[in-house]
PDB file of N, CA and C in Angstrom:
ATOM      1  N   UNK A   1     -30.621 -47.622 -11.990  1.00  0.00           N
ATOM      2  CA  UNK A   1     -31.545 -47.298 -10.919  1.00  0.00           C
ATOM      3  C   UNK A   1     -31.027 -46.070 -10.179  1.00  0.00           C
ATOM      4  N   UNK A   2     -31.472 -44.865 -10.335  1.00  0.00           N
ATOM      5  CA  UNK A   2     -30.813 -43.966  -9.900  1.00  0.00           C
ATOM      6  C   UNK A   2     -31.408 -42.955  -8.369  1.00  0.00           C
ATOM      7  N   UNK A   3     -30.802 -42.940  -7.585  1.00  0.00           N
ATOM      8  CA  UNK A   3     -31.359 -42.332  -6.583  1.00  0.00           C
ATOM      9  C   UNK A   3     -31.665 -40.496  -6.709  1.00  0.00           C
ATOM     10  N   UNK A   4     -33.152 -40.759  -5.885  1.00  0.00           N
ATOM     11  CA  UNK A   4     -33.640 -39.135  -5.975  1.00  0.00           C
ATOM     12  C   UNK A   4     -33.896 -38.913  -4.740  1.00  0.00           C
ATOM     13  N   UNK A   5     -34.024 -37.332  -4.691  1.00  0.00           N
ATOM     14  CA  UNK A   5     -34.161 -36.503  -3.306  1.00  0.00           C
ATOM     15  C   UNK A   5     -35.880 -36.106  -3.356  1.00  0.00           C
ATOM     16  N   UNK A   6     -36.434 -36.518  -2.723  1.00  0.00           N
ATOM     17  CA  UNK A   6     -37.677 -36.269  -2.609  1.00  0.00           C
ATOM     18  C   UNK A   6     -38.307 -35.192  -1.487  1.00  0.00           C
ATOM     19  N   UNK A   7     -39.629 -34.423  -1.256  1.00  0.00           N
ATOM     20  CA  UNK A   7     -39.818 -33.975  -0.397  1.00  0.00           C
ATOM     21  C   UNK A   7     -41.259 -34.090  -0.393  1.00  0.00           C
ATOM     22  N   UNK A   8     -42.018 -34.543   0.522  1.00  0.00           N
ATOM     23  CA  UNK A   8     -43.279 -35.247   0.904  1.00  0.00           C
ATOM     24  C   UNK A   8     -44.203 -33.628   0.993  1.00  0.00           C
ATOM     25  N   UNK A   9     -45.067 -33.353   0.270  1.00  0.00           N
ATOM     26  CA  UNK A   9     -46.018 -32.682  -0.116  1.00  0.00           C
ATOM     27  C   UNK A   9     -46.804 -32.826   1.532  1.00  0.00           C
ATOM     28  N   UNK A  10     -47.162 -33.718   1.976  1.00  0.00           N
ATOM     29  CA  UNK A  10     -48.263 -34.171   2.964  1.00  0.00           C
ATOM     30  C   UNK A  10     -47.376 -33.647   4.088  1.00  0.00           C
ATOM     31  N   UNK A  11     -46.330 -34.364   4.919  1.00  0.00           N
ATOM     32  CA  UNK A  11     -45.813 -34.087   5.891  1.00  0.00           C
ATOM     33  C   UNK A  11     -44.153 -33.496   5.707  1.00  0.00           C
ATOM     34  N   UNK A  12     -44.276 -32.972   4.802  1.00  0.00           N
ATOM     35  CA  UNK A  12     -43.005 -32.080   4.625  1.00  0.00           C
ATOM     36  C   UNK A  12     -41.596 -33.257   4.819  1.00  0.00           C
ATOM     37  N   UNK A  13     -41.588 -34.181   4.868  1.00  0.00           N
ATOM     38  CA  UNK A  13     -40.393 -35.269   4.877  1.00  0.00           C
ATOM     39  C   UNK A  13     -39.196 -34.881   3.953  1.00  0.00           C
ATOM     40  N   UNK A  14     -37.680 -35.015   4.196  1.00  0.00           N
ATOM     41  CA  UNK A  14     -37.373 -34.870   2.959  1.00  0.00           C
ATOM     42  C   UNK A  14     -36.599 -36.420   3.168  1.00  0.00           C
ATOM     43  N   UNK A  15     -36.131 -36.951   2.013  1.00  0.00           N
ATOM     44  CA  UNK A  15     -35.575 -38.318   1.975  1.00  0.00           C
ATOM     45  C   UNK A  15     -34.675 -38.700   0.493  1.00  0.00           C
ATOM     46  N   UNK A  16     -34.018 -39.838   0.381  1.00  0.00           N
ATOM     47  CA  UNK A  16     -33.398 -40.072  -0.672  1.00  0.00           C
ATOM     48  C   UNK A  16     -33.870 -41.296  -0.438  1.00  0.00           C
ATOM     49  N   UNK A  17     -34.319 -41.415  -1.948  1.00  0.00           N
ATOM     50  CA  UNK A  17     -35.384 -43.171  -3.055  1.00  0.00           C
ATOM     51  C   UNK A  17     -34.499 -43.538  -3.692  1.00  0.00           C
ATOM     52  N   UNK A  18     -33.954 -44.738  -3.716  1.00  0.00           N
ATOM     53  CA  UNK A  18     -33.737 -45.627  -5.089  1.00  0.00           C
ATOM     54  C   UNK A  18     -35.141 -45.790  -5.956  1.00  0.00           C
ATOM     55  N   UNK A  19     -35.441 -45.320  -7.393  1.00  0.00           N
ATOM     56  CA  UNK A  19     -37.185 -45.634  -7.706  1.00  0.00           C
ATOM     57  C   UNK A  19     -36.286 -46.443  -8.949  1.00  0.00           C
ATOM     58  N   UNK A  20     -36.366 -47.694  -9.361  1.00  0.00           N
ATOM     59  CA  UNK A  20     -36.588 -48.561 -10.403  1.00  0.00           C
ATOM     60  C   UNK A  20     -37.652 -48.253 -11.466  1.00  0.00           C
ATOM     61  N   UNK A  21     -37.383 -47.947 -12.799  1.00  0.00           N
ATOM     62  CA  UNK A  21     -38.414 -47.774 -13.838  1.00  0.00           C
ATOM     63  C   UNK A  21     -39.552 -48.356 -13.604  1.00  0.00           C
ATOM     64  N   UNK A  22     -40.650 -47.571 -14.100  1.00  0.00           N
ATOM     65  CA  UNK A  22     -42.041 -47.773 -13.173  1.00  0.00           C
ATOM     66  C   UNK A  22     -42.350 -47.947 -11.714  1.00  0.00           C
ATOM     67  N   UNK A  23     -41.765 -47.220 -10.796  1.00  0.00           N
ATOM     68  CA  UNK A  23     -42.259 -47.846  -9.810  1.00  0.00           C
ATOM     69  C   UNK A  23     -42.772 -46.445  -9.231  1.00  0.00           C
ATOM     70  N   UNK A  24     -43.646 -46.174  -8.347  1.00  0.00           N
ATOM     71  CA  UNK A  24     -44.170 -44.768  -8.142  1.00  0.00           C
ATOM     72  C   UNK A  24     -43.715 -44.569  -6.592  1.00  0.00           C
ATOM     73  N   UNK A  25     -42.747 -44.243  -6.396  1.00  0.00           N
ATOM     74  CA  UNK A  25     -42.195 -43.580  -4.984  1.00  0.00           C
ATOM     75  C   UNK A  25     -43.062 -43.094  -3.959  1.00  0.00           C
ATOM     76  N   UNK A  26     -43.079 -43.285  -2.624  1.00  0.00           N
ATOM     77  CA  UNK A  26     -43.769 -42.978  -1.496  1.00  0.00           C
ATOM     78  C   UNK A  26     -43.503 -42.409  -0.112  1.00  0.00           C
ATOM     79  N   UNK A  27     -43.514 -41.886   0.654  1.00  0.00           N
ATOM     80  CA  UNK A  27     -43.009 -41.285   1.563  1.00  0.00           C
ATOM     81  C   UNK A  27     -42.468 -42.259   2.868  1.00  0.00           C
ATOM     82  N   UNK A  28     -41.159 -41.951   3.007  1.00  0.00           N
ATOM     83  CA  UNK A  28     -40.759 -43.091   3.883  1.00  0.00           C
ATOM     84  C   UNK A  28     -41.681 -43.546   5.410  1.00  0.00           C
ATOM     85  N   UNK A  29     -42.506 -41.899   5.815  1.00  0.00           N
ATOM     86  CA  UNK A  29     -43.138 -41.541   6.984  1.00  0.00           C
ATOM     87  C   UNK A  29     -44.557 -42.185   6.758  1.00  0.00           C
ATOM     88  N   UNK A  30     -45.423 -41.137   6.054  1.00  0.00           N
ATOM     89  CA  UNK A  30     -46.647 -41.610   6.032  1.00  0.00           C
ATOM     90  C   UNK A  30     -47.233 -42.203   4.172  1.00  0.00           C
ATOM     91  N   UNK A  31     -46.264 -42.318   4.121  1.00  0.00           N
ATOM     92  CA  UNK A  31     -46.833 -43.584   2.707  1.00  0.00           C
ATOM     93  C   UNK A  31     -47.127 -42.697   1.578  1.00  0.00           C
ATOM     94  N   UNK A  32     -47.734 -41.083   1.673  1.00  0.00           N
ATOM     95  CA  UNK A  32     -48.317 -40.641   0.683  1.00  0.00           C
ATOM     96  C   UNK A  32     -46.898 -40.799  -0.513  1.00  0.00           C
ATOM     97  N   UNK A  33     -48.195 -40.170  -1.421  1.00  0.00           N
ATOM     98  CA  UNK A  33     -47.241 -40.578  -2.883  1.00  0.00           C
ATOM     99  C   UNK A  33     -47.335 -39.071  -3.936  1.00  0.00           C
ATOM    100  N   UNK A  34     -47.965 -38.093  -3.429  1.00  0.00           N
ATOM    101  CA  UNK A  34     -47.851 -36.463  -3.716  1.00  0.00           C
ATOM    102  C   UNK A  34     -46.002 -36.278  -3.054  1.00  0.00           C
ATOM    103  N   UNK A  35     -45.462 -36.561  -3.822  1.00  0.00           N
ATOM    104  CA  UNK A  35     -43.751 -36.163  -3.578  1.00  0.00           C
ATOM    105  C   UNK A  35     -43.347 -35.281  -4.614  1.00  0.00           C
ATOM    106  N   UNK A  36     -42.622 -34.216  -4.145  1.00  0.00           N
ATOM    107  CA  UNK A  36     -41.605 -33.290  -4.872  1.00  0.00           C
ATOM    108  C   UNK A  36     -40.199 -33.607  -5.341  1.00  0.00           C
ATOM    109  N   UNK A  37     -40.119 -34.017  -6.553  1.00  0.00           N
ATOM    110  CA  UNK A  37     -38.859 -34.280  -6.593  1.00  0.00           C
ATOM    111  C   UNK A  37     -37.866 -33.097  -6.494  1.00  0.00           C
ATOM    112  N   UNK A  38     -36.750 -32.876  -5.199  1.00  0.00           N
ATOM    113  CA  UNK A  38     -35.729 -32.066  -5.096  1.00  0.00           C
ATOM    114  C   UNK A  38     -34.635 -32.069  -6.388  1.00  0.00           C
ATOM    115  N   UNK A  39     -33.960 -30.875  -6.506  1.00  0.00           N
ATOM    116  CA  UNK A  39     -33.298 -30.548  -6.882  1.00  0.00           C
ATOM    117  C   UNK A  39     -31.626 -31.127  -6.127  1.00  0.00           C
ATOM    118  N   UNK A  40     -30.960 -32.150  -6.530  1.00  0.00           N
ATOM    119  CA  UNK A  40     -29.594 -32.822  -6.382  1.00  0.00           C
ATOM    120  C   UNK A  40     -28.760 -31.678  -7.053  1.00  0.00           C
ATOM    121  N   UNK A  41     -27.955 -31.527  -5.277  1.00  0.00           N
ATOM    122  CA  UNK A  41     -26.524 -30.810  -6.527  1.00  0.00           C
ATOM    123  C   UNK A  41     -25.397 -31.156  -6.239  1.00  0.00           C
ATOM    124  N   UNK A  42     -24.605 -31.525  -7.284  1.00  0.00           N
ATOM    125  CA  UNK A  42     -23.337 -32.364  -7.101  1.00  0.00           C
ATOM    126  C   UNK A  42     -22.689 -31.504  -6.157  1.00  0.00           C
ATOM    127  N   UNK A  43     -21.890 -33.081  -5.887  1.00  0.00           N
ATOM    128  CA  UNK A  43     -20.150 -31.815  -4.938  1.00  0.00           C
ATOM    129  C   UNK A  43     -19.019 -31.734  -5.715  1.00  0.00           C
ATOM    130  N   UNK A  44     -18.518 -30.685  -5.651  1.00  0.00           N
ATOM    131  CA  UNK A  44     -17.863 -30.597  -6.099  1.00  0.00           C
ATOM    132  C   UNK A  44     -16.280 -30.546  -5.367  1.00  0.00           C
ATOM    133  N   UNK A  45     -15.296 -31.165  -5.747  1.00  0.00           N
ATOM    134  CA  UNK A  45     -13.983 -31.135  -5.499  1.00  0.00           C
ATOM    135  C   UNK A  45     -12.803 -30.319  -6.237  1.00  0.00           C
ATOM    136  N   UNK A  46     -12.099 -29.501  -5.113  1.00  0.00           N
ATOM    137  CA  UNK A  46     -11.557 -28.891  -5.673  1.00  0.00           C
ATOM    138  C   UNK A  46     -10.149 -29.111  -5.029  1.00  0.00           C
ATOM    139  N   UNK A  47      -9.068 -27.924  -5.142  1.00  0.00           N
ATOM    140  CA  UNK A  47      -7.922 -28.241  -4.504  1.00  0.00           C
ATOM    141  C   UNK A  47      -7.999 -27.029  -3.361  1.00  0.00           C
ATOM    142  N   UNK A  48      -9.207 -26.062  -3.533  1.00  0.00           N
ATOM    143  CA  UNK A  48      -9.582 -25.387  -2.256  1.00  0.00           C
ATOM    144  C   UNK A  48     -10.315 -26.230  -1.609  1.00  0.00           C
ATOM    145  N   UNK A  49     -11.630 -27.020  -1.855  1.00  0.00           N
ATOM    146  CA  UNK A  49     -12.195 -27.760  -0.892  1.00  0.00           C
ATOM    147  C   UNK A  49     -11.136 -28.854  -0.233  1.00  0.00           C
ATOM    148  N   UNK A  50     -10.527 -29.348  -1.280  1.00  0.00           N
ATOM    149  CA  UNK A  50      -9.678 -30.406  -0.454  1.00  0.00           C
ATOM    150  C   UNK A  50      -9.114 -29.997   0.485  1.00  0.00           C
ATOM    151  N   UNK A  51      -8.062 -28.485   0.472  1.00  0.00           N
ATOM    152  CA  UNK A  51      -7.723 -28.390   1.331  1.00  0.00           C
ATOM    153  C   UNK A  51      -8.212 -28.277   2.622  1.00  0.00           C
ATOM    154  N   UNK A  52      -9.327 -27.442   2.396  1.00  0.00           N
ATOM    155  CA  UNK A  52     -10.476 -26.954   3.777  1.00  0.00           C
ATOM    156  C   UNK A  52     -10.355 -28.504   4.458  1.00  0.00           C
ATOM    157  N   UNK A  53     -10.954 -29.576   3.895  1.00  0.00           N
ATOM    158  CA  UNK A  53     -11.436 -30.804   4.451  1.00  0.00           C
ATOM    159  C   UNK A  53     -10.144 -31.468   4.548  1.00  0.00           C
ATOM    160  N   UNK A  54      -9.395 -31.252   4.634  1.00  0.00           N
ATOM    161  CA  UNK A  54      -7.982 -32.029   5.215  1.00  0.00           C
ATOM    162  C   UNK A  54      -7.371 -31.061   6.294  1.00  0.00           C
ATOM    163  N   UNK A  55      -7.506 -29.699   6.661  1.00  0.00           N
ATOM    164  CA  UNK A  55      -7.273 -29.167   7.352  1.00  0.00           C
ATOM    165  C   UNK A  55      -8.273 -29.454   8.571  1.00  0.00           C
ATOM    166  N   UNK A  56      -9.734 -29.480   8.304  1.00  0.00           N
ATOM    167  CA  UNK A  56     -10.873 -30.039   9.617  1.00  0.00           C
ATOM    168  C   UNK A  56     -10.164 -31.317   9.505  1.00  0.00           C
ATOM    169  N   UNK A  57      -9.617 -32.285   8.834  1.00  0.00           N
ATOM    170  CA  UNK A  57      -9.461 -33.994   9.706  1.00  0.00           C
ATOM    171  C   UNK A  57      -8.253 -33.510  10.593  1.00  0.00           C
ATOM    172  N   UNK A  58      -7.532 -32.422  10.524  1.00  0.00           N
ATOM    173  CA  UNK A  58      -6.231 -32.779  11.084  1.00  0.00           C
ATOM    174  C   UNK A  58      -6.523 -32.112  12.567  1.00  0.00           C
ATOM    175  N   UNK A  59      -7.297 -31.211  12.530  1.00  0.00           N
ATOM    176  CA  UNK A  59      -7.789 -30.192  13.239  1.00  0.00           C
ATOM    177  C   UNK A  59      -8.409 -31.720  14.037  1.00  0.00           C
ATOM    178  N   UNK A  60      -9.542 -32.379  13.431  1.00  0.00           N
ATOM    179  CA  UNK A  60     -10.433 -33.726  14.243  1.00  0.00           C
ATOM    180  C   UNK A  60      -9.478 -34.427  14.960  1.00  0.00           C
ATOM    181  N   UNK A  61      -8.222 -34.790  14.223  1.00  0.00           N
ATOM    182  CA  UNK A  61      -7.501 -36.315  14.746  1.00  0.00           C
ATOM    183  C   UNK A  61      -6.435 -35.094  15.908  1.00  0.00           C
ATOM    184  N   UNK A  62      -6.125 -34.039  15.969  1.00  0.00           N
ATOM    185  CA  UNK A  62      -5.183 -33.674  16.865  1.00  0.00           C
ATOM    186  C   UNK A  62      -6.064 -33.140  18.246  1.00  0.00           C
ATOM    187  N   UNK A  63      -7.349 -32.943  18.064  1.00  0.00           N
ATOM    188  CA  UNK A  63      -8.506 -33.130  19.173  1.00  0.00           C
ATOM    189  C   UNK A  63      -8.586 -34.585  19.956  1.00  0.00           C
ATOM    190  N   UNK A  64      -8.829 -35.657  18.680  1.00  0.00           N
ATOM    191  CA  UNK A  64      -9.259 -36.822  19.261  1.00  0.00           C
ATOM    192  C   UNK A  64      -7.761 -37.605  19.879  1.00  0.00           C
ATOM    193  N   UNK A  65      -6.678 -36.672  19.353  1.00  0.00           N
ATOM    194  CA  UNK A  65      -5.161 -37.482  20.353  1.00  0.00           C
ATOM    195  C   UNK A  65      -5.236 -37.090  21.597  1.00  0.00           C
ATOM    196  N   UNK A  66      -5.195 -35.369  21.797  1.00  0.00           N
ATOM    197  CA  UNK A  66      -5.336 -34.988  23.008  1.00  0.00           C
ATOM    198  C   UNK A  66      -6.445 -36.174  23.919  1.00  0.00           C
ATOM    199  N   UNK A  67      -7.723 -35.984  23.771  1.00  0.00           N
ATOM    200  CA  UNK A  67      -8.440 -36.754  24.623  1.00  0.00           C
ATOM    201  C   UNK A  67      -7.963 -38.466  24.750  1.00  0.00           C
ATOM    202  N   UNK A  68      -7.776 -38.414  23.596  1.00  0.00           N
ATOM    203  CA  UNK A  68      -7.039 -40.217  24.155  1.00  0.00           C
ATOM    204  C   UNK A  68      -5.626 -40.030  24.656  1.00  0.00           C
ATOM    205  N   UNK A  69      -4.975 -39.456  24.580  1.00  0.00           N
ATOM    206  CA  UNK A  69      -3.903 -39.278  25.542  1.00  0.00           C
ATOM    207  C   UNK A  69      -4.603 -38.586  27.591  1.00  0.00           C
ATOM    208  N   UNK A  70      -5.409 -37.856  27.487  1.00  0.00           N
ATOM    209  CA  UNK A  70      -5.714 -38.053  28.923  1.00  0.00           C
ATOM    210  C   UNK A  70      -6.534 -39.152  29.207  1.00  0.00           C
ATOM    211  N   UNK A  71      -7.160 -39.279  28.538  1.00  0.00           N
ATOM    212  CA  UNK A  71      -8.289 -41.089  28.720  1.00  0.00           C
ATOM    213  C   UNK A  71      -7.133 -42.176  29.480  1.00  0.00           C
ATOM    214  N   UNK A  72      -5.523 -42.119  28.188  1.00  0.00           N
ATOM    215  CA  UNK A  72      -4.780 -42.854  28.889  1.00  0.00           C
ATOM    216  C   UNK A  72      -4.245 -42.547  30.442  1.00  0.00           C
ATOM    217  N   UNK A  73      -4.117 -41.322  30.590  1.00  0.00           N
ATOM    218  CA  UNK A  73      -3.529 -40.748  31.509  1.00  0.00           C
ATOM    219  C   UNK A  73      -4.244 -41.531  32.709  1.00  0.00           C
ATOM    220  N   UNK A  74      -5.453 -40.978  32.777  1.00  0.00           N
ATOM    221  CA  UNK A  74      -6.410 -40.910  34.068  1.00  0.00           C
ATOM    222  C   UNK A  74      -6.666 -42.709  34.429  1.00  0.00           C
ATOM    223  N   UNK A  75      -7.011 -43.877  33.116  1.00  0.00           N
ATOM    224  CA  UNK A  75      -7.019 -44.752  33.080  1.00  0.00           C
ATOM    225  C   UNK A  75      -5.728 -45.404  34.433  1.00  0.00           C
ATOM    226  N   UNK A  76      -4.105 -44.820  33.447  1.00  0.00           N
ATOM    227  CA  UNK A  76      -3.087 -45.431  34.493  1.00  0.00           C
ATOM    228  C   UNK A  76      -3.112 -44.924  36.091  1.00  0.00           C
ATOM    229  N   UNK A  77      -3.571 -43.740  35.839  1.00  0.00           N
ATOM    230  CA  UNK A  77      -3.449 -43.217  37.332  1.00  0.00           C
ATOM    231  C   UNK A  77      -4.638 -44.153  38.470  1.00  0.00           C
ATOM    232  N   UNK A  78      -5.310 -44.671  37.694  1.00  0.00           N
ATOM    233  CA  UNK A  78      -6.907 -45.313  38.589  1.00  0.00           C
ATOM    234  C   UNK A  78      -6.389 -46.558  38.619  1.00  0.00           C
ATOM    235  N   UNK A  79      -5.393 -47.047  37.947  1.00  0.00           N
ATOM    236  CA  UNK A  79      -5.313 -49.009  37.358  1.00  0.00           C
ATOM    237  C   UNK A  79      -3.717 -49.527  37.841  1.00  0.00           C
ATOM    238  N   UNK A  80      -2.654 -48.611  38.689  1.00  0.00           N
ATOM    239  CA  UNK A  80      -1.299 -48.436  39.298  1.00  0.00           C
ATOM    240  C   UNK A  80      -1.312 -49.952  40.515  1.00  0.00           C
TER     241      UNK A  80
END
């Protein structure tokens, strides 16, 4: 059962279907059934992408310490 990227002819929707053999896919919005099937393109992994995306988590988690380290801060200073 393989999932597709669809895009709704009627109200421009775009969405991802699980469609089971025979079954005729419909728009999650307004029901029509004039759908475009999109073009899926894999991702690809590399040892440049990896790096990029391990450099943004470290970049995320040394953001999200700072703020939980003043969260703690301000917390003790209000709770003494």
């Amino acid at each position: 059962m393989p999932i597709f990227e669809y895009r709704c002819e009627e109200c421009k929707h775009e969405f991802e279907l699980l469609v089971r053999k025979g079954d005729v896919p419909a728009c999650e919005k307004c029901s029509a059934t004039t759908l475009e099937k999109l073009l899926s393109l894999p991702s690809i992994k590399s040892e440049t992408t990896h790096g990029l995306a391990m450099r943004a988590a470290k970049r995320r988690d040394v953001s999200m310490g700072k703020e939980r380290e003043y969260t703690q801060r301000e917390y003790e200073k209000n709770h003494d």
